[in-house]
PDB file of N, CA and C in Angstrom:
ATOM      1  N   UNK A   1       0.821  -1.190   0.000  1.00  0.00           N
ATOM      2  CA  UNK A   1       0.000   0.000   0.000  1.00  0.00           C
ATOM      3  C   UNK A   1       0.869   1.260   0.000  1.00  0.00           C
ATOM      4  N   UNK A   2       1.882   1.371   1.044  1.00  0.00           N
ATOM      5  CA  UNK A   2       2.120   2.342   0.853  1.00  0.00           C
ATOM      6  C   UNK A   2       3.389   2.557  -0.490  1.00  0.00           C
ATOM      7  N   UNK A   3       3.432   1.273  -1.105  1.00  0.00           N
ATOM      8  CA  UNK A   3       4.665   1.308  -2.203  1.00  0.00           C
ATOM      9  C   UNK A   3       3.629   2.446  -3.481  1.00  0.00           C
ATOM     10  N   UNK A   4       2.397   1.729  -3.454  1.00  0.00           N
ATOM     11  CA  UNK A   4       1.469   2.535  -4.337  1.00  0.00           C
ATOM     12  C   UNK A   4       1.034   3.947  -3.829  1.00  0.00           C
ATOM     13  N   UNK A   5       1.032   4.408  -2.855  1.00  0.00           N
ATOM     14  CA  UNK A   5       1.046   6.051  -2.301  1.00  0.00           C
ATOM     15  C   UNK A   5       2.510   6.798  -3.137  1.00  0.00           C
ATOM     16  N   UNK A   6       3.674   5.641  -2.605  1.00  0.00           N
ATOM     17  CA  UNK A   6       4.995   6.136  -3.169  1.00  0.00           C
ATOM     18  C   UNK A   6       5.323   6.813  -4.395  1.00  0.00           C
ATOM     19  N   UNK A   7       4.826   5.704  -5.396  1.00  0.00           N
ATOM     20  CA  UNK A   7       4.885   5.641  -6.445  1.00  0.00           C
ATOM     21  C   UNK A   7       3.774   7.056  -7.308  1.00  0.00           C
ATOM     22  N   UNK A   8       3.060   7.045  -6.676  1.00  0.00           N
ATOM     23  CA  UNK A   8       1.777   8.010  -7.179  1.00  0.00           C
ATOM     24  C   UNK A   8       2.412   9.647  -6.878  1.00  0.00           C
ATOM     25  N   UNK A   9       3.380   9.821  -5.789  1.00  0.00           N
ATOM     26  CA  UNK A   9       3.839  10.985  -5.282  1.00  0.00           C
ATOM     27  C   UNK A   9       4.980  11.046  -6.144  1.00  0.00           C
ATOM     28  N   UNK A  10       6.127  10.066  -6.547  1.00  0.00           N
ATOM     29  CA  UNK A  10       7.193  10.629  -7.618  1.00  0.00           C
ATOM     30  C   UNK A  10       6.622  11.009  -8.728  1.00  0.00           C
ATOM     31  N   UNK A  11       5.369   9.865  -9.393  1.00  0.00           N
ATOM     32  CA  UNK A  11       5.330  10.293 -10.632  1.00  0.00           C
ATOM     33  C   UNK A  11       4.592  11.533 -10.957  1.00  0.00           C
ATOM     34  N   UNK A  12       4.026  12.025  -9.612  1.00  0.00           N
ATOM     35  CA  UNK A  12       3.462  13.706  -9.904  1.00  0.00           C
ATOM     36  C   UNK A  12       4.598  14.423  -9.844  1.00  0.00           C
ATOM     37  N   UNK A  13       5.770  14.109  -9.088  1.00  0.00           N
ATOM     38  CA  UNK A  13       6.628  14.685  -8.914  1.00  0.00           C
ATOM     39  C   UNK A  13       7.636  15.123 -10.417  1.00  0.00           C
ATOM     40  N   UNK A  14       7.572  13.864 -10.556  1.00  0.00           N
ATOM     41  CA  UNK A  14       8.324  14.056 -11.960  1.00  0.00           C
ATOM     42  C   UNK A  14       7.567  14.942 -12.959  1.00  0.00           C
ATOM     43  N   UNK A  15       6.321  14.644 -12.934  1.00  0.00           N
ATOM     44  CA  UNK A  15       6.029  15.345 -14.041  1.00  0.00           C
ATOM     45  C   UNK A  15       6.051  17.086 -13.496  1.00  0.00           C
ATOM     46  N   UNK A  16       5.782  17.362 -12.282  1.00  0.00           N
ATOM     47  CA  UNK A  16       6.234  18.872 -11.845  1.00  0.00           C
ATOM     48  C   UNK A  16       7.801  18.757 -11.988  1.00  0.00           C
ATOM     49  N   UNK A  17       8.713  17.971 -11.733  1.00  0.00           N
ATOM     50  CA  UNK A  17       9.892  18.661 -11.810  1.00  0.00           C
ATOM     51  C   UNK A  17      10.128  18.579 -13.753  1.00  0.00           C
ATOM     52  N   UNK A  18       9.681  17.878 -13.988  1.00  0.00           N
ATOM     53  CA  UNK A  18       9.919  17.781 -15.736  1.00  0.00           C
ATOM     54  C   UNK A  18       9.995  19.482 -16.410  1.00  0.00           C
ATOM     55  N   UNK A  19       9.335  19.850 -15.741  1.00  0.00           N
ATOM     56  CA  UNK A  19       8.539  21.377 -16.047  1.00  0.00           C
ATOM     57  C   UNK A  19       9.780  22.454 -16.071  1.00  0.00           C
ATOM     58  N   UNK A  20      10.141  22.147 -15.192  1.00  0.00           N
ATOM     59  CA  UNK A  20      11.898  23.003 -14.903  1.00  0.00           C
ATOM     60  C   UNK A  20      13.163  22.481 -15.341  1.00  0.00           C
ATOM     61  N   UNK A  21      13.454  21.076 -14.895  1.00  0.00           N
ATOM     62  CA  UNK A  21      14.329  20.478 -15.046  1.00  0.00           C
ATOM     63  C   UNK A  21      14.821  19.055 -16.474  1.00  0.00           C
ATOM     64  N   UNK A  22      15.552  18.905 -17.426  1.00  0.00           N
ATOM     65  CA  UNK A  22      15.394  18.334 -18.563  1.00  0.00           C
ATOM     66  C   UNK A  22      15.909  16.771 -17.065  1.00  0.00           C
ATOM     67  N   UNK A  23      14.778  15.559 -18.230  1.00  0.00           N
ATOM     68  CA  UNK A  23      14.850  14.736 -17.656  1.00  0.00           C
ATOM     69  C   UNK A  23      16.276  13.703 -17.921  1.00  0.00           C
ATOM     70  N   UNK A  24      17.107  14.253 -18.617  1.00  0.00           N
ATOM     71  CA  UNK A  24      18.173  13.391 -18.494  1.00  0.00           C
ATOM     72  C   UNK A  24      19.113  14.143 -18.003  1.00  0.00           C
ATOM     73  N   UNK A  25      18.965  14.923 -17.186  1.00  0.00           N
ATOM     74  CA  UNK A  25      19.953  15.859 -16.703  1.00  0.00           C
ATOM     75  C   UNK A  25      20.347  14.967 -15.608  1.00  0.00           C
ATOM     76  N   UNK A  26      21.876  15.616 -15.220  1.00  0.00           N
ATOM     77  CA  UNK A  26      22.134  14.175 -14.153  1.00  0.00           C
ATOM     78  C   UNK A  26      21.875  14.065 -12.580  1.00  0.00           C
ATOM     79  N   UNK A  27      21.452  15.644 -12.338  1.00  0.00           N
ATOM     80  CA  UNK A  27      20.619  15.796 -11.086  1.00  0.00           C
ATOM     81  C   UNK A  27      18.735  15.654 -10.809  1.00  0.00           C
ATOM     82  N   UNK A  28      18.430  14.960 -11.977  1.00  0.00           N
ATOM     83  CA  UNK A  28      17.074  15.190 -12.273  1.00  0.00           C
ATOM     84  C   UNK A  28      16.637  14.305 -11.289  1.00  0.00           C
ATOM     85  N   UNK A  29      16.913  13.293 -10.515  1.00  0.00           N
ATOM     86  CA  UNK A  29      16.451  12.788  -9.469  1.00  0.00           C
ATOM     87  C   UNK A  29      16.692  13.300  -7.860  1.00  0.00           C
ATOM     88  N   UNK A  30      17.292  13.905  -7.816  1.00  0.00           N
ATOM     89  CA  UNK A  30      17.557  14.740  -6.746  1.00  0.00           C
ATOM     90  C   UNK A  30      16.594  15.598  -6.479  1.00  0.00           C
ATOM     91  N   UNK A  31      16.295  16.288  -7.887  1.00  0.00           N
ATOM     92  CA  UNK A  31      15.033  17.630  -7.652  1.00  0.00           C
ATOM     93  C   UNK A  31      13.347  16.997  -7.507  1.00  0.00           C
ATOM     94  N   UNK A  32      13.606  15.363  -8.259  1.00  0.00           N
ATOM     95  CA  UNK A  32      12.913  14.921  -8.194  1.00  0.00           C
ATOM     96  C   UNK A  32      12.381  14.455  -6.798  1.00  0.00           C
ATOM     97  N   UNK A  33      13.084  14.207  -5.870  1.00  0.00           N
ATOM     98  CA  UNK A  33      12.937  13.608  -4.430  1.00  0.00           C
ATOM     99  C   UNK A  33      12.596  14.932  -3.773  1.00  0.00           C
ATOM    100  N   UNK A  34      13.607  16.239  -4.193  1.00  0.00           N
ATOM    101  CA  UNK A  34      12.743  17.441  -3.403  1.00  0.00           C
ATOM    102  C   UNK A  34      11.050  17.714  -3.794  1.00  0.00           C
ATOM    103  N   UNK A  35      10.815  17.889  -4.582  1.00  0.00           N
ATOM    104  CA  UNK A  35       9.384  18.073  -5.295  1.00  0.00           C
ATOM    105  C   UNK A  35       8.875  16.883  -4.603  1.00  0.00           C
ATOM    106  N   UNK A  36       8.797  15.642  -4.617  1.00  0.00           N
ATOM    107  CA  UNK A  36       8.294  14.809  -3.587  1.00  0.00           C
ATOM    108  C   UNK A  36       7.779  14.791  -2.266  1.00  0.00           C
ATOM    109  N   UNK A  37       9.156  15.512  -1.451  1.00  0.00           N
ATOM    110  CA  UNK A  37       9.142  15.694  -0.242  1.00  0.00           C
ATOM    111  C   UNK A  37       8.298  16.874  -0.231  1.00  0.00           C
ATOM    112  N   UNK A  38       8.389  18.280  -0.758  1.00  0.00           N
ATOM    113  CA  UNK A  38       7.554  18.954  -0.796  1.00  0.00           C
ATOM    114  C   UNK A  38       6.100  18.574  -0.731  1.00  0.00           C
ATOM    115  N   UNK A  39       5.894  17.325  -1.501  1.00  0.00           N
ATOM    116  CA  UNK A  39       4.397  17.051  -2.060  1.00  0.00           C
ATOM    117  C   UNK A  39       4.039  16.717  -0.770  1.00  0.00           C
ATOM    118  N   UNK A  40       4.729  15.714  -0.241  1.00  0.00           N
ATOM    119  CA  UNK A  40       4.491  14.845   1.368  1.00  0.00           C
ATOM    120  C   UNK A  40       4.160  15.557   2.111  1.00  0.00           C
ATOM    121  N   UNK A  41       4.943  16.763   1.868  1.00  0.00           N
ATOM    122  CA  UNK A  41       5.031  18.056   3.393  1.00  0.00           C
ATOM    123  C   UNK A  41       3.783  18.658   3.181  1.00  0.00           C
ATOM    124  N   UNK A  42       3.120  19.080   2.197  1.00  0.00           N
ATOM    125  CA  UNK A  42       1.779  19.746   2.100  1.00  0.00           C
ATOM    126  C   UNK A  42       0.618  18.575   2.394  1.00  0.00           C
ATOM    127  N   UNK A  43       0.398  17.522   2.145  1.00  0.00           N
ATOM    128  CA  UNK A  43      -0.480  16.401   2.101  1.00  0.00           C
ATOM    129  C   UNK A  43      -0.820  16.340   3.392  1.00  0.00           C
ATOM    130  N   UNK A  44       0.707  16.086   4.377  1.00  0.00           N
ATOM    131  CA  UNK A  44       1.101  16.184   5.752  1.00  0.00           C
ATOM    132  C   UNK A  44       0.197  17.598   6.308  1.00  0.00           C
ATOM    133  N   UNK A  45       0.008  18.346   6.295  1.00  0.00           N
ATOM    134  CA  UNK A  45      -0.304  19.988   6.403  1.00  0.00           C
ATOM    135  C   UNK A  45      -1.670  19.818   6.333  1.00  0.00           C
ATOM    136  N   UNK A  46      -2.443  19.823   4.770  1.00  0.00           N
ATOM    137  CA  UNK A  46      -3.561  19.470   4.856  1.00  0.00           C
ATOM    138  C   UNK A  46      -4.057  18.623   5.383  1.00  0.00           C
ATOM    139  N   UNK A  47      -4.029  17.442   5.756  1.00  0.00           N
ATOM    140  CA  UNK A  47      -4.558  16.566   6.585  1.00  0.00           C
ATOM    141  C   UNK A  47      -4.447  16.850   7.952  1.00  0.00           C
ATOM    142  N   UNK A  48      -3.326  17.789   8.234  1.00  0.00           N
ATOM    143  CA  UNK A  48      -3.263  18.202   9.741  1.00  0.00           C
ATOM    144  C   UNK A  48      -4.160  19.684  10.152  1.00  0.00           C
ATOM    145  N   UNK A  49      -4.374  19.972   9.323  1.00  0.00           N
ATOM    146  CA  UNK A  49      -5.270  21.412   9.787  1.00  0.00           C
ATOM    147  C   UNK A  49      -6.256  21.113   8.640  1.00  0.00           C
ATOM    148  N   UNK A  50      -7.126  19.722   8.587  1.00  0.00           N
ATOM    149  CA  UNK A  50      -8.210  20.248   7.225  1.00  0.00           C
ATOM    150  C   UNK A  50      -9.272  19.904   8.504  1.00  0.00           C
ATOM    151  N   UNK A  51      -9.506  20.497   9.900  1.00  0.00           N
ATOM    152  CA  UNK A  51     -10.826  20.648   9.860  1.00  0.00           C
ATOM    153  C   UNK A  51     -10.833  22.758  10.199  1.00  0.00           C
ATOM    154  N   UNK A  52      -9.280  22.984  10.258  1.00  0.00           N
ATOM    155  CA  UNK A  52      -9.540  24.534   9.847  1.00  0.00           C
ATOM    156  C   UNK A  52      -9.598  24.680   8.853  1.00  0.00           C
ATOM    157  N   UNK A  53      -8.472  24.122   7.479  1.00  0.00           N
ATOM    158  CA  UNK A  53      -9.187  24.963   6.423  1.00  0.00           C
ATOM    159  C   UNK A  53     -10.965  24.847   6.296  1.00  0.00           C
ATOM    160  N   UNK A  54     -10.916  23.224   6.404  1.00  0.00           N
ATOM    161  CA  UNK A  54     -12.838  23.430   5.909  1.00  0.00           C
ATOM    162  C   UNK A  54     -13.454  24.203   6.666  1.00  0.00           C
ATOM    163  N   UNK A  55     -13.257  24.684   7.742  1.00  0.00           N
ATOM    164  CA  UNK A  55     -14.133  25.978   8.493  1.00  0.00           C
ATOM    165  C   UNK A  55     -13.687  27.080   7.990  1.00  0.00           C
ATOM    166  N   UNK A  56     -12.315  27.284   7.342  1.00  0.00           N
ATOM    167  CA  UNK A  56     -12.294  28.552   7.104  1.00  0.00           C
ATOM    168  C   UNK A  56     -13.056  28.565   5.356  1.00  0.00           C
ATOM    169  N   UNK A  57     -12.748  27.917   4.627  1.00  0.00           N
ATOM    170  CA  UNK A  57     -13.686  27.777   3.438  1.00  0.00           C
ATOM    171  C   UNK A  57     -15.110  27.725   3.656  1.00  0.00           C
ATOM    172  N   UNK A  58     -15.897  27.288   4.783  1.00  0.00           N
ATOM    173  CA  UNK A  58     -17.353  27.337   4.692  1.00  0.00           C
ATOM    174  C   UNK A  58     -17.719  28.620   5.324  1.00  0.00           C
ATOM    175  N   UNK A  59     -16.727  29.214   6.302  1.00  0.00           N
ATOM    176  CA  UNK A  59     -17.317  30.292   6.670  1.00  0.00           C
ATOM    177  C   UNK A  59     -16.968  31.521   5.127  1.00  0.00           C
ATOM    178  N   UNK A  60     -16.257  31.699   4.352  1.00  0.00           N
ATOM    179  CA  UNK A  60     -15.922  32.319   3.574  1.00  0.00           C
ATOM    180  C   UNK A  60     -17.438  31.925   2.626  1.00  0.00           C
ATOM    181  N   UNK A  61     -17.464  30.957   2.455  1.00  0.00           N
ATOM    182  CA  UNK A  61     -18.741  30.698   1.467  1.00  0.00           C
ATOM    183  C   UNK A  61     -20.058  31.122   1.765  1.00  0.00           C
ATOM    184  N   UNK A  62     -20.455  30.864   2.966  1.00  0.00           N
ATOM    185  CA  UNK A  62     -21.245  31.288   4.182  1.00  0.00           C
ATOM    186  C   UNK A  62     -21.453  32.952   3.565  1.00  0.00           C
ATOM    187  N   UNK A  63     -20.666  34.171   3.871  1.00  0.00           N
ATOM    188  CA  UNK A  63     -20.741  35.276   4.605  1.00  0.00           C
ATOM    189  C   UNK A  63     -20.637  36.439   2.888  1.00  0.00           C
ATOM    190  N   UNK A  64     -20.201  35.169   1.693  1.00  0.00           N
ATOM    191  CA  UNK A  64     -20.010  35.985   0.740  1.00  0.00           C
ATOM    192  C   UNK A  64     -21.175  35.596  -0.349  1.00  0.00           C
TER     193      UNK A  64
END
């Protein structure tokens, strides 16, 4: 299970680092593991404060 979480987070990764970086370049996996970790670190974030964001999104929806 979590080999398939893994796998689902490089290959977004890659295709965001593709965007900047040419894929046969010889650091292209390096930037690739940062963009990863990045991805982890926000996923991590949202899941840790998503019952504020969803209050702060319903009250925004709410009042406008």
């Amino acid at each position: 299970m979590i080999n398939l979480i893994a796998r689902a987070i490089l290959f977004v990764a890659a295709a965001i680092t593709s965007w900047f970086v040419a894929e046969d370049a010889a650091n292209f996996s390096s930037y690739q593991m940062t963009v990863g970790l990045i991805l982890v670190a926000a996923l991590v974030a949202v899941g840790a404060f998503w019952e504020t964001l969803a209050d702060l999104f319903r009250s925004k929806k709410d009042s406008g």
